[in-house]
Structure formats: C-alpha cells, structure tokens
Protein backbone atom coordinates (compact mmCIF):
# COMPACT_ATOMS: atom_id res chain seq x y z
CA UNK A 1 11.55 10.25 -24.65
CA UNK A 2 8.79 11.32 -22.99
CA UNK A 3 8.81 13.80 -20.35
CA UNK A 4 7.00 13.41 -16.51
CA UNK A 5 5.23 16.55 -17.43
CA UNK A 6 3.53 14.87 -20.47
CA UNK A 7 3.12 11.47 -18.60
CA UNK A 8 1.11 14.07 -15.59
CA UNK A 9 -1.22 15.81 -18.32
CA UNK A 10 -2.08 12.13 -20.07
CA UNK A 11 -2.90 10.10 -17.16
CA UNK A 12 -4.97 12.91 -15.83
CA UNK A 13 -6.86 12.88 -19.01
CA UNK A 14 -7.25 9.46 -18.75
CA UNK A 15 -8.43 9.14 -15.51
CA UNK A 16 -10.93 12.07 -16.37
CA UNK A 17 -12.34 10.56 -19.11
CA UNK A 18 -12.93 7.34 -17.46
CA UNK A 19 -14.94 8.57 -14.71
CA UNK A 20 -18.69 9.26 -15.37
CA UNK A 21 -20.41 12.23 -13.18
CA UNK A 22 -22.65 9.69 -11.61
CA UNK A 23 -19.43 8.01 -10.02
CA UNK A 24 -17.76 11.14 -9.08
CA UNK A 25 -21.24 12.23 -7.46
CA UNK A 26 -22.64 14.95 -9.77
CA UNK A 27 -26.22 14.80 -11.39
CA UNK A 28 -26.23 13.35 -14.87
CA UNK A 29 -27.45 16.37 -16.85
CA UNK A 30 -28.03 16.30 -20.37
CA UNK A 31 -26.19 14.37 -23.50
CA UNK A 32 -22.63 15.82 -23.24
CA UNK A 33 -19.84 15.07 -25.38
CA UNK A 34 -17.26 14.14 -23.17
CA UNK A 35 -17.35 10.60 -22.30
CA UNK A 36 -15.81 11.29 -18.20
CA UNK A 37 -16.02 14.36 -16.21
CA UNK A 38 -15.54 18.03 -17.94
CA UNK A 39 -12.81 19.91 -17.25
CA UNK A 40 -14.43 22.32 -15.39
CA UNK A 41 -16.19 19.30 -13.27
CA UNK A 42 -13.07 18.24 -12.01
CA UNK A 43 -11.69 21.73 -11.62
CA UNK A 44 -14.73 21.98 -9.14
CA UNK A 45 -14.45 18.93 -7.23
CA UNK A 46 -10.46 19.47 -6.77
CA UNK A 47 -11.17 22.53 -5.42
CA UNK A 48 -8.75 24.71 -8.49
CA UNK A 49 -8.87 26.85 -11.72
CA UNK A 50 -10.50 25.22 -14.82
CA UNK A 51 -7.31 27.06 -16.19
CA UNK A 52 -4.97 25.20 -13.76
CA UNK A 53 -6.29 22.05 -15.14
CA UNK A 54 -6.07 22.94 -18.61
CA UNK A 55 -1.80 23.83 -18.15
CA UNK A 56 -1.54 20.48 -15.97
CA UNK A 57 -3.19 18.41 -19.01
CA UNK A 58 -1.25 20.39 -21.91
CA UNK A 59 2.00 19.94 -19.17
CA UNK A 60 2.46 23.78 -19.27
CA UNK A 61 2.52 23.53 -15.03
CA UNK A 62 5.03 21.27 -14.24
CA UNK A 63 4.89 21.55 -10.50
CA UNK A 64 1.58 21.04 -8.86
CA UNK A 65 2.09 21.46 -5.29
CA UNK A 66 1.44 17.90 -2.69
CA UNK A 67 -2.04 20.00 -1.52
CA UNK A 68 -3.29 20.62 -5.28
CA UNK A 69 -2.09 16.33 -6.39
CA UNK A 70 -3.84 15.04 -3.27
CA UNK A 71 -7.47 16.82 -4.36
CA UNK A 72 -6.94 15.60 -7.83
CA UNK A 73 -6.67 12.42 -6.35
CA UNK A 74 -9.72 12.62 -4.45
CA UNK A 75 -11.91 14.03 -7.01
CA UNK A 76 -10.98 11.41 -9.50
CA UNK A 77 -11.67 8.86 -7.13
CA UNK A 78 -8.33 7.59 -7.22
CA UNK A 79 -7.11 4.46 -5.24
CA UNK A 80 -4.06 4.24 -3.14
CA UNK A 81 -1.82 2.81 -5.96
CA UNK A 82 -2.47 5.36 -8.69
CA UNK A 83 -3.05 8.02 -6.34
CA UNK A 84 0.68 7.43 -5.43
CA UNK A 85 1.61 6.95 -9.07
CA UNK A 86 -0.11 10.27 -9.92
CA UNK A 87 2.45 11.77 -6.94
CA UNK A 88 4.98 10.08 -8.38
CA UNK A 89 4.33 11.52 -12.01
CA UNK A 90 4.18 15.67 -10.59
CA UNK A 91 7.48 14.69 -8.94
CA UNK A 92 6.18 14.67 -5.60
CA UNK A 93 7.01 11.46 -2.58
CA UNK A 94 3.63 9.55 -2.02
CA UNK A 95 1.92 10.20 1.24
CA UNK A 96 2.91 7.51 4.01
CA UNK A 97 0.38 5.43 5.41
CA UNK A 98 -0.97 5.47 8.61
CA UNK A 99 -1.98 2.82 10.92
CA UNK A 100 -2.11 -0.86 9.65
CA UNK A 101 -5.61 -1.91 8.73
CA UNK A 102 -7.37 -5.17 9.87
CA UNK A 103 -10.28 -4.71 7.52
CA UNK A 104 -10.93 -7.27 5.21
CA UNK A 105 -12.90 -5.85 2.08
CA UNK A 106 -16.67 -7.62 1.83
CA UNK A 107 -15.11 -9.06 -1.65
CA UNK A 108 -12.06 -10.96 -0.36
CA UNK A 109 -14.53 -11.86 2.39
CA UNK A 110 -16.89 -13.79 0.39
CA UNK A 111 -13.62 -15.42 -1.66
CA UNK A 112 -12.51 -16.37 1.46
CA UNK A 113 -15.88 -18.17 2.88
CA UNK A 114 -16.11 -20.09 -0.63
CA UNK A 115 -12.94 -21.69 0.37
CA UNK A 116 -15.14 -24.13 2.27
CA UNK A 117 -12.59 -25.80 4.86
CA UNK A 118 -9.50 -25.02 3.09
CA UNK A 119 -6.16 -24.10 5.08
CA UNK A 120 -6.70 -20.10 5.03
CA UNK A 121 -5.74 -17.30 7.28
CA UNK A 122 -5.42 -13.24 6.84
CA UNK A 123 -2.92 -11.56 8.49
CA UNK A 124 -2.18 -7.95 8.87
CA UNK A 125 0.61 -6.28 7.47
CA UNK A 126 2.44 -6.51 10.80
CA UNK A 127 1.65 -10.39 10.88
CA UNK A 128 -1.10 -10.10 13.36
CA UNK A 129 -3.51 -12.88 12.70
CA UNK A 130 -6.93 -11.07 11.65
CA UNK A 131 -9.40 -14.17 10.42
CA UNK A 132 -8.86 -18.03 10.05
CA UNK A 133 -10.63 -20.89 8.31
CA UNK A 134 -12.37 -23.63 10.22
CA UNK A 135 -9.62 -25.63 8.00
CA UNK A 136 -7.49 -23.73 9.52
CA UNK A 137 -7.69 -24.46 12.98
CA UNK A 138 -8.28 -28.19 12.08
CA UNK A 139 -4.98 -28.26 11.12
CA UNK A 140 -2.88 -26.24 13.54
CA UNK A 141 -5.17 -26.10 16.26
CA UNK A 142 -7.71 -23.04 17.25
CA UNK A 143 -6.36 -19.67 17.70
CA UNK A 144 -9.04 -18.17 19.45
CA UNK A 145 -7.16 -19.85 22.84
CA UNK A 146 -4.45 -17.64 22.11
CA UNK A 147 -4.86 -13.70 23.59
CA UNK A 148 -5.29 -11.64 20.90
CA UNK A 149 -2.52 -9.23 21.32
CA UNK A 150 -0.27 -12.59 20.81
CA UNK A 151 -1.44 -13.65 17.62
CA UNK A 152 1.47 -12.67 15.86
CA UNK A 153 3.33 -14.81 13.51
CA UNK A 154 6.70 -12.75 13.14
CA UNK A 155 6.12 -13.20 17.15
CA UNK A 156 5.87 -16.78 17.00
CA UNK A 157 9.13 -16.52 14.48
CA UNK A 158 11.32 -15.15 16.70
CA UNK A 159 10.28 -15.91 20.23
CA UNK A 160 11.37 -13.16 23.37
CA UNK A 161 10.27 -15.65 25.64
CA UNK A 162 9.63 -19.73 25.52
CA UNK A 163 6.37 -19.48 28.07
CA UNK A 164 3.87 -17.75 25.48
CA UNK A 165 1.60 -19.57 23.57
CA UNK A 166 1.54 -19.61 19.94
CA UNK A 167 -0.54 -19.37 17.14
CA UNK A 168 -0.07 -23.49 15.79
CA UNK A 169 -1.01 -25.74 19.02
CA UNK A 170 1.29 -28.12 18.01
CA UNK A 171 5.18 -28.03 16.13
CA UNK A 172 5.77 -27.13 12.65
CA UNK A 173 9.06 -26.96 10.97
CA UNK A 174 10.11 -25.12 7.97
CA UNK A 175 12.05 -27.26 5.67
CA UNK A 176 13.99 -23.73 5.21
CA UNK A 177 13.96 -22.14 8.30
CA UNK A 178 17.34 -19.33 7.38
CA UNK A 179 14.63 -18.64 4.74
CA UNK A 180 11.78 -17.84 5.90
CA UNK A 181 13.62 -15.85 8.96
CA UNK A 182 15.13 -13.50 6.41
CA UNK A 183 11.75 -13.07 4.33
CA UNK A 184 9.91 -12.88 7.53
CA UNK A 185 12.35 -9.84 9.06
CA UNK A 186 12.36 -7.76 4.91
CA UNK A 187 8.81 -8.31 5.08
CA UNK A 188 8.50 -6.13 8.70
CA UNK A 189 11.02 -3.75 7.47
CA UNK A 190 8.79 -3.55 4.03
CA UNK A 191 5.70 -2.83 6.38
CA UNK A 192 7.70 -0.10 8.48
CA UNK A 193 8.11 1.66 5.47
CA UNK A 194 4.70 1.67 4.00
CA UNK A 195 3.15 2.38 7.83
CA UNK A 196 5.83 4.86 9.69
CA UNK A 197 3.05 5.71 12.11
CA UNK A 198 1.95 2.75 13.41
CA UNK A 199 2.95 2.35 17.21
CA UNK A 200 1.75 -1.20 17.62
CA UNK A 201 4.43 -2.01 14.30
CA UNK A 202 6.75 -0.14 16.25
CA UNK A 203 6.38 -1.86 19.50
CA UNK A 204 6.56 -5.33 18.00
CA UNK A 205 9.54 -4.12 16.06
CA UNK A 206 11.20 -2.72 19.25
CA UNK A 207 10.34 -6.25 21.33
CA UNK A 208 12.02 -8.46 18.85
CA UNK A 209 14.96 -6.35 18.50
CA UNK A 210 15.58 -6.18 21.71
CA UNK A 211 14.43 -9.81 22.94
CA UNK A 212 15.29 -12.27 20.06
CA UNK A 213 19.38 -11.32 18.84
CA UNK A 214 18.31 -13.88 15.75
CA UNK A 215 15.77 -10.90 14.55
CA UNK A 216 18.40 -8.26 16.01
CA UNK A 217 21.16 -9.44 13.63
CA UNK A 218 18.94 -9.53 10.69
CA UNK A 219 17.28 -6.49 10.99
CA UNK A 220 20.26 -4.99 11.18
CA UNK A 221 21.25 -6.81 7.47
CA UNK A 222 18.89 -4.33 6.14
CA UNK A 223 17.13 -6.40 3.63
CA UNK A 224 13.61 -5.06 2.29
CA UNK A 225 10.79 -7.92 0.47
CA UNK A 226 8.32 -9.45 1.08
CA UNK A 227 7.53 -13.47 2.38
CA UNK A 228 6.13 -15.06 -0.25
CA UNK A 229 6.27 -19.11 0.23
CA UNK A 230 7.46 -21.76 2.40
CA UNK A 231 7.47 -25.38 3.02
CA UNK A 232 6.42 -27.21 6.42
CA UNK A 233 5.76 -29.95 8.25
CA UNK A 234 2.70 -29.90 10.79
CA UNK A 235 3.17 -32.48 13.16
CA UNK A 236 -0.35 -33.03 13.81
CA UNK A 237 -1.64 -35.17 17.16
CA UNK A 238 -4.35 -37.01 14.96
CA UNK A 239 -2.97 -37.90 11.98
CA UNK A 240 1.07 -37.34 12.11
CA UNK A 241 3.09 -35.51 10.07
CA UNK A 242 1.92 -33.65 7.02
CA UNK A 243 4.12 -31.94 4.52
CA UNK A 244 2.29 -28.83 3.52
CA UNK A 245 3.06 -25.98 0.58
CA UNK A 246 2.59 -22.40 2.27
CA UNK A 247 2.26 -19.63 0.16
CA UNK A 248 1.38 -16.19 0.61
CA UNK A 249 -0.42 -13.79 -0.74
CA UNK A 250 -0.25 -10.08 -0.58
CA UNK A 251 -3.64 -7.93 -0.90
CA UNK A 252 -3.43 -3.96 -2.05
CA UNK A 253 -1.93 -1.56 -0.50
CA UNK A 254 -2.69 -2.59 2.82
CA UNK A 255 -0.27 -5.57 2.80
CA UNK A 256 -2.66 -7.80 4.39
CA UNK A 257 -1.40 -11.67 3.92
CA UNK A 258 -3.50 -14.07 2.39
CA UNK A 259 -1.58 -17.42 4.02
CA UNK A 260 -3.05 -20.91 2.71
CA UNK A 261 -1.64 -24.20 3.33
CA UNK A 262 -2.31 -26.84 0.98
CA UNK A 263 -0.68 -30.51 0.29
CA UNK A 264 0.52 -32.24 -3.32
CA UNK A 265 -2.06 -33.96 -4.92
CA UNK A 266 -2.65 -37.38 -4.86
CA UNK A 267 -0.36 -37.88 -2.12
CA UNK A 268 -0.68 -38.94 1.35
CA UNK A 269 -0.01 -35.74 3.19
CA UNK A 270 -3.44 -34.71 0.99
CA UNK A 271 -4.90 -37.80 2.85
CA UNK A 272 -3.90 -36.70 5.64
CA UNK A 273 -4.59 -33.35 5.45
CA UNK A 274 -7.95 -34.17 4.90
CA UNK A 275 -8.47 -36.75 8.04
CA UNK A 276 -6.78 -33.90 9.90
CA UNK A 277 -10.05 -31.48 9.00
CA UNK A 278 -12.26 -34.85 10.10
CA UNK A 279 -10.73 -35.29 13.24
CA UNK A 280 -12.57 -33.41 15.17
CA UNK A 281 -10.06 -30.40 16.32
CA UNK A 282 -12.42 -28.03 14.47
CA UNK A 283 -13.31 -24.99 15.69
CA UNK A 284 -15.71 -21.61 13.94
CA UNK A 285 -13.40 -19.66 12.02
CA UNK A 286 -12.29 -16.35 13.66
CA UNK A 287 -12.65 -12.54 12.65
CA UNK A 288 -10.69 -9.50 12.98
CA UNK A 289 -9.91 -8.58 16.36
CA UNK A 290 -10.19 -4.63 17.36
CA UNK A 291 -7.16 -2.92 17.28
C-alpha cells in the first residue's frame, strides 16, 4: 500500500509539472526541459531549500511543518480544495476558514444572467440571500423590501419572532417540512465548521438557538450535511398554487447555494409558473449586499 509520504512527494510533482513559469509569475527564459516549474523555481517561490524539495518529492522528509505546506501551496498556485488535500497528505489539519464570502465569481455570474428569468437565487453559506433572478422575485415576491440583515432563509426556517418579514411575500409549504428542518440545521452546523470565525454565523446560530426550541432541539441532534432538495408549493396571489422542484446547489469551498426553483414539464404548475413571471410582480434582480 502506498504510504502518505509517497502520496506527498507525487502530488507535489504533479502539481509542479503542471504549472508553467508564466502562471506561477516568472519570465519564460529559454527552451527548458521540464514541462512545469524547476525544482529550484519552486524552492524559490516557497521560500525553502532546493534540497528540502528534493527529500519532500523522493518522501525522505516526512514531516513538513503547517508554515513550510502553506508556501508550497501558495507557490503552486494551489486552490482551497487541494491546498487542503496537500495538508491532508503531510499529515497536517487544513487551515479553517475565515469569514463567509458573498462574492460571486465573474464566471458563475455570467451562468447565472444566461438563466434569462429562471427561478434562481445565491445564498451564502450562512443562508443569507446574496443575488436573485428577476424570475425570482416574480415568483415569491421582491426581496429587496426586506432589510438586508433579514434576508436569511435558515431565519425564515425557524422564526424567533412572527412580526419580521420574510424573504417569499407570500406562503410556501414544503411537502416535507421535518426534512428540510433537519437538512437546513446539518447544513449550519456544516458551515460552522468550515467558517469557526465568522461572528455574523455565530450570532445567527446563537439567535435561533435561543429563540426557536424547534432549531434548539435539532441542533442539539448533532447532525452534519448539507440541504440539497426540496419540494414546495408557492401559493402565488396571481396565478394560485404552483408545485415547484427546489434543488440546491453547492459552489467550492465557499459553500455558497445555488437555489433554483423549477416546475415538471408539460404540466400546469409550468403554466403557471410561467404566467406567474408575466404577471407583473417583477422586479430587477438583486446583488450582494455588503457584509
């Protein structure tokens, strides 16, 4: 079987080889024969020995320290993911994320505007709504009336209070709501882990525990996941009830939640899902909001 040590050594060859000197920000030089960065490149960018890197790749140093991984990881040009794997390989607990992030990358930006007026929303990895389609507040009303700091959907879940506005402007059910409270509750605890530091996760945490005994008793289950689908109805004023398919997508390391709400084909909650983005109760879709 193979050994961590000799899983280290190969992945940082791997990841060597596979990044040019233009990417990693050096001048291009002559031919060379390696097709990444040299050796003694990347000994240079991490800041170590060229000898270091030469027992680390042979797995004759079996114990980089957290300071010596987390340069690697930088010089290679690593992403969160296999900068964590590369942690994970020396033996070493990946770094814990900071504060939740409500950017959304230019690339998921323009997937998202080519949606046209489908059913879309981003949320942050605490749930706070960060961007919305115009087809999405066609069919549960515009969030923008909401105050930002409300726009919370694990808020909206489990309530501290029945005066505050929500996110929908008008009821929808889950067809399973024991569900989606459990996946809704492993999903926070899931974010807690991956972003310790982050006081507004805290705070939201520390509201709902203490203001909603529903989210109380199942935090206190313990459960860890992630809230991946659902099914509602939207009883919208317009058109009636629709029966929608919600399902939920996860982006990176960020956790930011890719929500869209769609109906079956060729049925009439699709009929109806489309009058309800003609009716009128359009609004611009919304960006992030500053934390």
């Amino acid at each position: 079987m193979t050994g961590p040590e000799t899983q280290l050594g190969a992945t940082l060859r791997a990841w060597r080889d596979r990044l040019s000197p233009a990417a990693a920000g050096l001048p291009r030089g002559h031919a060379r024969r390696a097709k990444g960065l040299r050796r003694e490149e990347l000994a240079d960018l991490a800041g170590i020995s060229v000898d270091y890197v030469v027992r680390l790749e042979q797995g004759r140093n079996r114990t980089p320290s957290p300071q010596v991984v987390a340069a690697l990881a930088r010089a290679l040009r690593l992403t969160d993911a296999e900068r964590d794997h590369l942690f994970r390989l020396a033996g070493l607990a990946p770094p814990v994320g900071g504060e939740i992030s409500e950017h959304i990358p230019p690339g998921l930006r323009r997937m998202l505007n080519r949606l046209g007026d489908a059913a879309v929303a981003v949320f942050a990895a605490d749930w706070y709504l960060i961007w919305w389609s115009r087809g999405w507040a066609a069919l549960l009303g515009d969030p923008s009336s909401v105050p930002p700091a409300l726009r919370n959907f694990a808020r909206d879940t489990f309530p501290v209070d029945d005066t505050g506005p929500r996110l929908s402007q008008w009821p929808v059910t889950s067809l399973d709501a024991d569900l989606l409270d459990a996946a809704v509750v492993s999903d926070l605890r899931q974010a807690a882990g991956r972003f310790p530091g982050d006081r507004r996760l805290a705070a939201l945490i520390q509201q709902l525990n203490t203001g909603n005994r529903r989210f109380a008793e199942l935090w206190a289950a313990g459960a860890v996941g992630a809230h991946r689908e659902d099914h509602k109805i939207v009883h919208h004023p317009a058109v009636g009830p629709i029966a929608v398919d919600c399902d939920v997508m996860t982006d990176g390391d960020a956790q930011r939640k890719i929500v869209i709400l769609t109906a079956a084909p060729d049925t009439e909650d699709e009929m109806k899902l489309r009058l309800a983005f003609l009716s009128g109760v359009v609004a611009p879709a919304g960006g992030p909001t500053e934390r």
